[in-house]
PDB file of N, CA and C in Angstrom:
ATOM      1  N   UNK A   1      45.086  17.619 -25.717  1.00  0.00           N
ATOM      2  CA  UNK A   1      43.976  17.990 -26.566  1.00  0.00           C
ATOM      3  C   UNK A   1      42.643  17.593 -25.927  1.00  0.00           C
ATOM      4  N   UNK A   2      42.203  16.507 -24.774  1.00  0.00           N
ATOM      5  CA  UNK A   2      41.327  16.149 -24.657  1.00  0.00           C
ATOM      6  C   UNK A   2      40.868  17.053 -23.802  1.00  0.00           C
ATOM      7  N   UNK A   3      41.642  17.425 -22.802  1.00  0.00           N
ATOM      8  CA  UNK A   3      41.657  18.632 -21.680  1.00  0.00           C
ATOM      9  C   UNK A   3      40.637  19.868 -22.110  1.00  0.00           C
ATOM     10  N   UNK A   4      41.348  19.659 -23.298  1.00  0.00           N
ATOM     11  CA  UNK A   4      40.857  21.080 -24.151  1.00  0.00           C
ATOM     12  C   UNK A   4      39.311  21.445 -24.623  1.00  0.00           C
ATOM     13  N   UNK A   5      39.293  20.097 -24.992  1.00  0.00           N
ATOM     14  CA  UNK A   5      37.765  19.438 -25.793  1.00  0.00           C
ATOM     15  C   UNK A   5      36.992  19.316 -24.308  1.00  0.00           C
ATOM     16  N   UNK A   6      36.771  19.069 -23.134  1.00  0.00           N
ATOM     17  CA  UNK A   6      36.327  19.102 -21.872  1.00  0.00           C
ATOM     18  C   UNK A   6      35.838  20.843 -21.554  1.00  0.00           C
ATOM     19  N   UNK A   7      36.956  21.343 -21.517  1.00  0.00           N
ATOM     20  CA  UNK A   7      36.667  22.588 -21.158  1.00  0.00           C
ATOM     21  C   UNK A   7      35.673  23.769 -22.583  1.00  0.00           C
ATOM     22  N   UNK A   8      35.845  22.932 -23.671  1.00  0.00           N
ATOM     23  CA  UNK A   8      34.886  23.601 -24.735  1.00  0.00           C
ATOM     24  C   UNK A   8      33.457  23.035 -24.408  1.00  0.00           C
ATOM     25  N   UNK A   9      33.267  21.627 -24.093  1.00  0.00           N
ATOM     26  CA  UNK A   9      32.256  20.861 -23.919  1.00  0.00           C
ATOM     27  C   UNK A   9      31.431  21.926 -22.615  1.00  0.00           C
ATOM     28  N   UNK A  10      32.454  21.812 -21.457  1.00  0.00           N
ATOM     29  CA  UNK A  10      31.755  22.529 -20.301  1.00  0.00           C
ATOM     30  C   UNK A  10      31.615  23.737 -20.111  1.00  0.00           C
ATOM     31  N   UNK A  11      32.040  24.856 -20.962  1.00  0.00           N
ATOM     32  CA  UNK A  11      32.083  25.926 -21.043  1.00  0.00           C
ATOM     33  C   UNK A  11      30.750  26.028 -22.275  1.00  0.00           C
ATOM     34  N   UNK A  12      30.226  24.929 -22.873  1.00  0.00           N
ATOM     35  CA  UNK A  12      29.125  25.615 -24.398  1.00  0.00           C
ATOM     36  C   UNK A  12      27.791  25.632 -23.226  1.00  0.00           C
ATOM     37  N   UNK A  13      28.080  24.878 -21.751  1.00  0.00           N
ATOM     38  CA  UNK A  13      26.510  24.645 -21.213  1.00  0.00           C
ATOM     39  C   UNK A  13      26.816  25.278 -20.461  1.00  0.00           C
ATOM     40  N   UNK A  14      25.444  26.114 -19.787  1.00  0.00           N
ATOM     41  CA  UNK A  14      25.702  27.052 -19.147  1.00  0.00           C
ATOM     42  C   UNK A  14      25.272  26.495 -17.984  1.00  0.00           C
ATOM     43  N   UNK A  15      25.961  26.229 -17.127  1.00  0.00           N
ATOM     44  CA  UNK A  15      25.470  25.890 -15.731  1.00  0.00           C
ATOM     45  C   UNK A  15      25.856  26.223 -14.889  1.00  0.00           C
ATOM     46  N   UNK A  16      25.246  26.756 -13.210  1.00  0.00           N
ATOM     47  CA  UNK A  16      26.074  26.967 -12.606  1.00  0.00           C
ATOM     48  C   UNK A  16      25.455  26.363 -11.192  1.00  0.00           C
ATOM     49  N   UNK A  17      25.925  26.271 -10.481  1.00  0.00           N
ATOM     50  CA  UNK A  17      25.448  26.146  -9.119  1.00  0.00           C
ATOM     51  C   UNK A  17      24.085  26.455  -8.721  1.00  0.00           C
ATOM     52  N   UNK A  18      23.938  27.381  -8.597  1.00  0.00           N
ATOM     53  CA  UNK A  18      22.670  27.989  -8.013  1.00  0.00           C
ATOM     54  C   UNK A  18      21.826  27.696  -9.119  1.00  0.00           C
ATOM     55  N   UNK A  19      21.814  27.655 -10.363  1.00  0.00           N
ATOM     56  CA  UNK A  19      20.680  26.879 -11.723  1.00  0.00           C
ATOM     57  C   UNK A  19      20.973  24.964 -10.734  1.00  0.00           C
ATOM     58  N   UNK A  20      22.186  24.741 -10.671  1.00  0.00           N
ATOM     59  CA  UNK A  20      21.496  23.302  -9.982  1.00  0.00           C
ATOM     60  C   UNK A  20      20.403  23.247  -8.674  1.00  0.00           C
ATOM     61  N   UNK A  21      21.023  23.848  -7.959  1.00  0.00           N
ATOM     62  CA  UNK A  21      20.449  23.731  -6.738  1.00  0.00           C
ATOM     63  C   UNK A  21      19.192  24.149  -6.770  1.00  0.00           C
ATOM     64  N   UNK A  22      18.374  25.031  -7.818  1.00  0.00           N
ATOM     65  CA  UNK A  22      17.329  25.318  -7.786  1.00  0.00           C
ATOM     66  C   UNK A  22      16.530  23.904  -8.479  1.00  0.00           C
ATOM     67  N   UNK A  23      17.332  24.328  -9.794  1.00  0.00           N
ATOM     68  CA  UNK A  23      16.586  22.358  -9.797  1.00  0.00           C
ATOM     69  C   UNK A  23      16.403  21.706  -9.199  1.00  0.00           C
ATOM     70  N   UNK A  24      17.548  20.635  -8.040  1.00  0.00           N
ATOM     71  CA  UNK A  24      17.525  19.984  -7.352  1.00  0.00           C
ATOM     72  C   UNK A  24      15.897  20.447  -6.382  1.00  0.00           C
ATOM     73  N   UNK A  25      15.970  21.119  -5.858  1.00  0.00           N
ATOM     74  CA  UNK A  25      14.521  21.855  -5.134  1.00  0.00           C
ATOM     75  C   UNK A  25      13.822  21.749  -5.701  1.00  0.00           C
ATOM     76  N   UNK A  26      13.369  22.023  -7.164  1.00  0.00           N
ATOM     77  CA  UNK A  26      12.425  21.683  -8.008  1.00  0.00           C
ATOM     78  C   UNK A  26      12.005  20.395  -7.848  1.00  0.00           C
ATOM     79  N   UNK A  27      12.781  19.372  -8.580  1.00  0.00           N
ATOM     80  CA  UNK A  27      12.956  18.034  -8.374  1.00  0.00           C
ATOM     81  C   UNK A  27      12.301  17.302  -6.680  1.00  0.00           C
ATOM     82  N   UNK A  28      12.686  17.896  -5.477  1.00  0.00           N
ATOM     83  CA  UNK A  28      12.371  17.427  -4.436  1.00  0.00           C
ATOM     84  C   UNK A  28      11.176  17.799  -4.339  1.00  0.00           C
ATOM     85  N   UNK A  29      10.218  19.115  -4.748  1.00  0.00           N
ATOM     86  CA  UNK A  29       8.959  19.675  -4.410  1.00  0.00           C
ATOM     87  C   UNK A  29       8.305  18.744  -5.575  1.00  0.00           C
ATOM     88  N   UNK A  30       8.383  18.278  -6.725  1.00  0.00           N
ATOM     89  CA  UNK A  30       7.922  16.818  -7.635  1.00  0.00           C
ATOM     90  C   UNK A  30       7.818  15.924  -6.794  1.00  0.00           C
ATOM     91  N   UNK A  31       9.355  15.303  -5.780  1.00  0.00           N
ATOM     92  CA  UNK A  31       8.853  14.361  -5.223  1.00  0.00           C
ATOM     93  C   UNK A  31       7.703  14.286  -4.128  1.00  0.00           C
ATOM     94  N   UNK A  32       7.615  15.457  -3.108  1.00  0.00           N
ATOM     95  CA  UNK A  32       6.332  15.577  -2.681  1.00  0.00           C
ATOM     96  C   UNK A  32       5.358  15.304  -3.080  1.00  0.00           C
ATOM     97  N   UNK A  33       5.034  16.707  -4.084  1.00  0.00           N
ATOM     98  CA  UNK A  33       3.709  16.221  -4.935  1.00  0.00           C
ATOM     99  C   UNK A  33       3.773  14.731  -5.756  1.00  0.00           C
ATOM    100  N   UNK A  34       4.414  14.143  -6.005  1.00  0.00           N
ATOM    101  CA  UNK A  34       4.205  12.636  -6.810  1.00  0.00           C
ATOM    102  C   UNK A  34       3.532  12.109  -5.658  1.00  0.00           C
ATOM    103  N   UNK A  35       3.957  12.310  -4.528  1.00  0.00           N
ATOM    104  CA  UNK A  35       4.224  11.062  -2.668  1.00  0.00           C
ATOM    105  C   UNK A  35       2.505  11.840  -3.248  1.00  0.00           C
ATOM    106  N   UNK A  36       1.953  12.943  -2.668  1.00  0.00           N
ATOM    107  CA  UNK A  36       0.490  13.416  -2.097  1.00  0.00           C
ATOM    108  C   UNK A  36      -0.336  12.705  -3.358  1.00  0.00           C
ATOM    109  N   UNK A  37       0.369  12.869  -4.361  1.00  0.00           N
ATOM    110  CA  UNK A  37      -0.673  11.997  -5.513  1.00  0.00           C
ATOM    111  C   UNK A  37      -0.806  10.690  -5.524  1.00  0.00           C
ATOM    112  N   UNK A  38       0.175   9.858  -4.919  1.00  0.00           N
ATOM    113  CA  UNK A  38       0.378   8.799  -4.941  1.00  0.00           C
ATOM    114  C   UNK A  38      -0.783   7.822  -3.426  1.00  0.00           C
ATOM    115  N   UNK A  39      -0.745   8.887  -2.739  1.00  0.00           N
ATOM    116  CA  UNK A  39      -1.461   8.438  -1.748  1.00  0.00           C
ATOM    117  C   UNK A  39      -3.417   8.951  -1.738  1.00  0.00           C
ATOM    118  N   UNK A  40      -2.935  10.047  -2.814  1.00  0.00           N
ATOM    119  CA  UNK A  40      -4.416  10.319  -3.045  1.00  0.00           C
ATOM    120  C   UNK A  40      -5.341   8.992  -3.611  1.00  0.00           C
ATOM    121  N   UNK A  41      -4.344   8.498  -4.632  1.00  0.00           N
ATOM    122  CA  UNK A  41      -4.708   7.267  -5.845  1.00  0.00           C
ATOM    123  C   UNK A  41      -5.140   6.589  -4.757  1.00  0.00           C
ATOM    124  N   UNK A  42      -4.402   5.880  -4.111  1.00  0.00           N
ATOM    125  CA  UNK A  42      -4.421   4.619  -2.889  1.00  0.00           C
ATOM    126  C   UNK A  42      -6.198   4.496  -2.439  1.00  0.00           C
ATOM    127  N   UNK A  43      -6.039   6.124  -1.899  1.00  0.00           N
ATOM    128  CA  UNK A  43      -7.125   5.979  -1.239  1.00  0.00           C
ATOM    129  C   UNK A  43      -8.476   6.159  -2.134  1.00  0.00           C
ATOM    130  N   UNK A  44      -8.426   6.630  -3.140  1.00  0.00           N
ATOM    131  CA  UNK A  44      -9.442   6.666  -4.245  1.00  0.00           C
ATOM    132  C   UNK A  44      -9.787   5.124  -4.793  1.00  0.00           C
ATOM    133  N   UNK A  45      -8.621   4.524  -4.986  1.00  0.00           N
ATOM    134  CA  UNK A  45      -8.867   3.318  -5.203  1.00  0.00           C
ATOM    135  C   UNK A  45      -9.156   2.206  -4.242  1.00  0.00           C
ATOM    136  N   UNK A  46      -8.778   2.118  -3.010  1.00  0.00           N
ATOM    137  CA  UNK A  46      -9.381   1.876  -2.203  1.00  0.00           C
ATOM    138  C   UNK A  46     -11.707   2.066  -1.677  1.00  0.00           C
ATOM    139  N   UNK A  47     -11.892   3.326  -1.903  1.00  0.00           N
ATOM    140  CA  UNK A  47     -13.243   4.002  -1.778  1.00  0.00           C
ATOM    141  C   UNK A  47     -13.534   3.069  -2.856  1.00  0.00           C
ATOM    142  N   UNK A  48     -13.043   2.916  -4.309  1.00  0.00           N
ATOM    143  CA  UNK A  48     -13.806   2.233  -5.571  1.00  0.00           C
ATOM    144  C   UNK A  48     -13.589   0.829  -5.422  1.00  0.00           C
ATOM    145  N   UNK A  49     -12.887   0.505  -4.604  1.00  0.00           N
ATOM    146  CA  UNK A  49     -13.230  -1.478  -4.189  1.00  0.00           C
ATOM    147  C   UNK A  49     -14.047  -1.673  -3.411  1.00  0.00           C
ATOM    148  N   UNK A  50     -14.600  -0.699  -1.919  1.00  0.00           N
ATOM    149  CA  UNK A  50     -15.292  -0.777  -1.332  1.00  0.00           C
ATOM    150  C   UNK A  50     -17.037  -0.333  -1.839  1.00  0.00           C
ATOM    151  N   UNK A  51     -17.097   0.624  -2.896  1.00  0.00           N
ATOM    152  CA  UNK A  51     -18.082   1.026  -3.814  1.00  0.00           C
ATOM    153  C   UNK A  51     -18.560  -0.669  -4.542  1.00  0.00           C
ATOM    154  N   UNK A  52     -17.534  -0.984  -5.423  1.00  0.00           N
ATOM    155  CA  UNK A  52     -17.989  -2.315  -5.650  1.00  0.00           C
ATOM    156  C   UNK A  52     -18.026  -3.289  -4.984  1.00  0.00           C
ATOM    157  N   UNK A  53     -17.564  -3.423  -3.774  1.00  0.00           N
ATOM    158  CA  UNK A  53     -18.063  -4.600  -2.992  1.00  0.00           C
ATOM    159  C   UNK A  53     -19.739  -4.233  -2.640  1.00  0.00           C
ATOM    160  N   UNK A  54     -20.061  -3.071  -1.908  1.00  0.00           N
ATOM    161  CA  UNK A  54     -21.430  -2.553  -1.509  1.00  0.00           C
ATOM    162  C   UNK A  54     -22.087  -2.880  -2.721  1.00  0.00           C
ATOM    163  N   UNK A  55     -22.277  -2.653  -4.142  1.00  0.00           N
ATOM    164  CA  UNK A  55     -22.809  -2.573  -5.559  1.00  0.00           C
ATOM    165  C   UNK A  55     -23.346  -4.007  -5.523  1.00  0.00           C
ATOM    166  N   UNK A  56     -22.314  -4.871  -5.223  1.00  0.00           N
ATOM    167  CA  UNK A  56     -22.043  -5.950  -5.484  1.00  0.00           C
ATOM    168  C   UNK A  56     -23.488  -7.035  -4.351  1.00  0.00           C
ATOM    169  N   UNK A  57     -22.704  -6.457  -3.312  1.00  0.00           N
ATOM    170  CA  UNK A  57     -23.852  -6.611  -1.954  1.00  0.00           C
ATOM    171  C   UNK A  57     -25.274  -6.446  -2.402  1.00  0.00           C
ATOM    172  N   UNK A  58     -25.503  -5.237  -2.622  1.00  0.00           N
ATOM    173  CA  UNK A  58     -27.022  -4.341  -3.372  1.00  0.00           C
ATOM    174  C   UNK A  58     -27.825  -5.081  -4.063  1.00  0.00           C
ATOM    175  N   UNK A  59     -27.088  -5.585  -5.414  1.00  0.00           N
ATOM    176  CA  UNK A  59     -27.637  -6.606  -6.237  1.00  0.00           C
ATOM    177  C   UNK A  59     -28.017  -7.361  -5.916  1.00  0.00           C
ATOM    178  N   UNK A  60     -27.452  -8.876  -4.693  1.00  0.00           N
ATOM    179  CA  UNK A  60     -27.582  -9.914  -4.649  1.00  0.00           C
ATOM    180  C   UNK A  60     -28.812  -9.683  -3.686  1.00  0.00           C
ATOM    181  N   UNK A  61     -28.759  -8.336  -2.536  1.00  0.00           N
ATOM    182  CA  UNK A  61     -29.839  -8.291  -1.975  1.00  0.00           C
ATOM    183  C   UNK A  61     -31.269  -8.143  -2.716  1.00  0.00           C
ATOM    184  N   UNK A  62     -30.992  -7.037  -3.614  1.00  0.00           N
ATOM    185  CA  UNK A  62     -32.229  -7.271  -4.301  1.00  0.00           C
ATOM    186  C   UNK A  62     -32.471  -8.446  -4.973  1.00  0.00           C
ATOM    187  N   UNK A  63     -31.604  -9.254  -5.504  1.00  0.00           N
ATOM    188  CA  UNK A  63     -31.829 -10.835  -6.163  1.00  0.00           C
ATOM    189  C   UNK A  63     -32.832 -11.211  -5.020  1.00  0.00           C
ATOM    190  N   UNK A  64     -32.520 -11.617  -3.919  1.00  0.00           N
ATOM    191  CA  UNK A  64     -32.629 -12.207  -3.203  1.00  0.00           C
ATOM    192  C   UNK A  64     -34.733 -11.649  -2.903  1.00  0.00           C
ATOM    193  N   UNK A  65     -34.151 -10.402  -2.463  1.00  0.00           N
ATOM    194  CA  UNK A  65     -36.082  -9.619  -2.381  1.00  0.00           C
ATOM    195  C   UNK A  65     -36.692 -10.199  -3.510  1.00  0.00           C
ATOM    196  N   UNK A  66     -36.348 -10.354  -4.440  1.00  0.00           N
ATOM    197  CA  UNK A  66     -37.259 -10.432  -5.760  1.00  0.00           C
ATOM    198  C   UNK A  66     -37.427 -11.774  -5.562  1.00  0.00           C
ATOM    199  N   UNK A  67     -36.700 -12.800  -5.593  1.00  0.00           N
ATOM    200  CA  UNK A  67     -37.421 -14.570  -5.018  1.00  0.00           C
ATOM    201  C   UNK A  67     -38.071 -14.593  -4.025  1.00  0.00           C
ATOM    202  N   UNK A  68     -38.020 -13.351  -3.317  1.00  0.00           N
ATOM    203  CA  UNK A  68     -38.874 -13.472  -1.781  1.00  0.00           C
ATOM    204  C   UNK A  68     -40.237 -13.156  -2.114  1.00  0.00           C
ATOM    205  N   UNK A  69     -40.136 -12.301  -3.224  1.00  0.00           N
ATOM    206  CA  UNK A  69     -41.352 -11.577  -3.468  1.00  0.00           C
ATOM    207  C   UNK A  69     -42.835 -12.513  -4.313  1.00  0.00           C
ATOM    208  N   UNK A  70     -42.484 -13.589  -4.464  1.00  0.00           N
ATOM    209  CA  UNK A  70     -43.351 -14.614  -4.734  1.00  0.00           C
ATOM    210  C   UNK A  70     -43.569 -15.558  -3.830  1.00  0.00           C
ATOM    211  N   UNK A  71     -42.799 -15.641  -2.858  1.00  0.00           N
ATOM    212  CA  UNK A  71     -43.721 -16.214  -1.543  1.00  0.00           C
ATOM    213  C   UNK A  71     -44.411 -15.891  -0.637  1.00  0.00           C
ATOM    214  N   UNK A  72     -43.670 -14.623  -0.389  1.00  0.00           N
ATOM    215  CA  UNK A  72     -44.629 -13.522   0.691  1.00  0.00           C
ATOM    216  C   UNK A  72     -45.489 -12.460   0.454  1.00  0.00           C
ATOM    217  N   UNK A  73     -46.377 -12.061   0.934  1.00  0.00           N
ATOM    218  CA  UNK A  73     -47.699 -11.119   0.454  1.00  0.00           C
ATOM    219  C   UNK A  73     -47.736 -10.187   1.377  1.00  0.00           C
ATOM    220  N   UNK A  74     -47.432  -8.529   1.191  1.00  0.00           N
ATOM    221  CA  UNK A  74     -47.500  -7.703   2.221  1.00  0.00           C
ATOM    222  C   UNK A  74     -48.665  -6.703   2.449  1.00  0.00           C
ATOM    223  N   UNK A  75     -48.926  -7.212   3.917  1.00  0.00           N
ATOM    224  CA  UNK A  75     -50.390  -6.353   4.041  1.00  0.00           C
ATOM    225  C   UNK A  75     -49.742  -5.248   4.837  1.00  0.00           C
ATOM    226  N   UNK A  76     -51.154  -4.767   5.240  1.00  0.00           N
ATOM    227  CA  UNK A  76     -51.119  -3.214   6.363  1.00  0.00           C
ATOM    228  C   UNK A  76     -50.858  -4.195   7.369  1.00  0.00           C
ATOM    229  N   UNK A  77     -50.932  -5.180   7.650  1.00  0.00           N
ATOM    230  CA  UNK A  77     -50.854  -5.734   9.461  1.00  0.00           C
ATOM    231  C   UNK A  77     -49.920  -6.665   9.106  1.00  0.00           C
ATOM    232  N   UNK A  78     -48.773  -6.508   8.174  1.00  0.00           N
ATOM    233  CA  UNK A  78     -47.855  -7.280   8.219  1.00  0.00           C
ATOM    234  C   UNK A  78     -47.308  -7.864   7.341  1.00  0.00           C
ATOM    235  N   UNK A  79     -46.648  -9.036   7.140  1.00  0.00           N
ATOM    236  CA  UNK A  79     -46.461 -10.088   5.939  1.00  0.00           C
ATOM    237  C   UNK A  79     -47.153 -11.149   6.537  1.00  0.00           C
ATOM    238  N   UNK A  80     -47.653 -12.015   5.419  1.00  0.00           N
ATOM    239  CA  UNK A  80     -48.216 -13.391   5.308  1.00  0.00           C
ATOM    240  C   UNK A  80     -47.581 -14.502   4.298  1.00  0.00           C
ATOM    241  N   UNK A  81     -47.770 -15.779   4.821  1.00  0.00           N
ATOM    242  CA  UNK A  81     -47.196 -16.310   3.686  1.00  0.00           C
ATOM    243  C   UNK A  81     -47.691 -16.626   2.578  1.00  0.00           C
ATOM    244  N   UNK A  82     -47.401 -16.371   1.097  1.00  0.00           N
ATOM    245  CA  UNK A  82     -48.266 -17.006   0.378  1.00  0.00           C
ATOM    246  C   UNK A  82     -48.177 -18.235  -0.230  1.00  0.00           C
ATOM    247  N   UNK A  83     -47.353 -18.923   0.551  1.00  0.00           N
ATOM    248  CA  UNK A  83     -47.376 -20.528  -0.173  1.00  0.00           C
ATOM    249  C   UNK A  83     -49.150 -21.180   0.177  1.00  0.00           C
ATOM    250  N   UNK A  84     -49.483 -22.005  -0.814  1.00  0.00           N
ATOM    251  CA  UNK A  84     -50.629 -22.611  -0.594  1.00  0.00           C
ATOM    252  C   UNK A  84     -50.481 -24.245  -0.374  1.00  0.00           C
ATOM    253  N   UNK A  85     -52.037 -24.154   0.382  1.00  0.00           N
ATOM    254  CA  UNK A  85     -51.768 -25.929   1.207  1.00  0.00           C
ATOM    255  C   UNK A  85     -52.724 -26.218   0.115  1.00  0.00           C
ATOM    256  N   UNK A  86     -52.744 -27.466   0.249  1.00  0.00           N
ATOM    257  CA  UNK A  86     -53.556 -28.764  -0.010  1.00  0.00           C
ATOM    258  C   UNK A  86     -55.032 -28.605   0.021  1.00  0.00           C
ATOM    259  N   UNK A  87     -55.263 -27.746   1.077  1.00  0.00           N
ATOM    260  CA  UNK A  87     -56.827 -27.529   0.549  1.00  0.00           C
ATOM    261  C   UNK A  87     -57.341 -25.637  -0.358  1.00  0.00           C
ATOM    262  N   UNK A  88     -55.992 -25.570  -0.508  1.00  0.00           N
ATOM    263  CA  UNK A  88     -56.392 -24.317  -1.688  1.00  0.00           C
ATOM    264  C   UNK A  88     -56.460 -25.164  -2.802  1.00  0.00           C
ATOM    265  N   UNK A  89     -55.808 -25.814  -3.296  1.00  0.00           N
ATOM    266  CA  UNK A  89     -56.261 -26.811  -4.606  1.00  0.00           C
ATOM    267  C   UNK A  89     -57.417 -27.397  -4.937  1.00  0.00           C
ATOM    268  N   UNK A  90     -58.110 -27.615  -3.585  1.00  0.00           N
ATOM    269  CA  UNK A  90     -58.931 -28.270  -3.744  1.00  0.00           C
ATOM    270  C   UNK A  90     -58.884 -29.833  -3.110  1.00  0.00           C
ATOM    271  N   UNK A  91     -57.462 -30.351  -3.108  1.00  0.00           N
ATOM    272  CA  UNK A  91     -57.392 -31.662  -2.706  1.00  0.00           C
ATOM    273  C   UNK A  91     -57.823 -31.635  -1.262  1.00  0.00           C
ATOM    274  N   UNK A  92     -57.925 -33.704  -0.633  1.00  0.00           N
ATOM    275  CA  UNK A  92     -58.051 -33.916   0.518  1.00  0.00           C
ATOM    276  C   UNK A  92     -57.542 -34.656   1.065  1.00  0.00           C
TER     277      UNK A  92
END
């Protein structure tokens, strides 16, 4: 009886060979495209660590210009410094 129940089971789905094998091909042209997506990500995510490291860089440089920018004074013939001595105050 079980024999029986097997061959009702495999006979209600219709499958045959060539429906696998096309799948199977299906299935392998997925794994491609997953692999090309997978390496697309990599490198996208890669470009966006190097984006925020530069971002990151950018900022501190400008931090950095902007404390500069109260000591130094920029003319047409250059930079000067603008820290003041002892006799801009007035002292002696």
């Amino acid at each position: 009886m079980e024999s029986s129940l097997l061959v009702i089971c495999w006979n209600s789905k219709d499958i045959s060979l060539d429906g696998l094998d096309k799948e199977l091909e299906e299935h392998k042209n997925y794994d491609v495209h997953i692999g090309s997506l997978s390496s697309e990500l990599r490198s996208l995510h890669e470009k966006f660590l190097d984006l925020g490291v530069r971002l990151k860089n950018r900022k501190v440089a400008n931090s950095s210009l902007e404390n500069l920018s109260g000591v130094w004074t920029w003319t047409t013939g250059g930079c000067a410094s603008s820290a003041r001595s002892s006799e801009d105050d007035g002292a002696e």
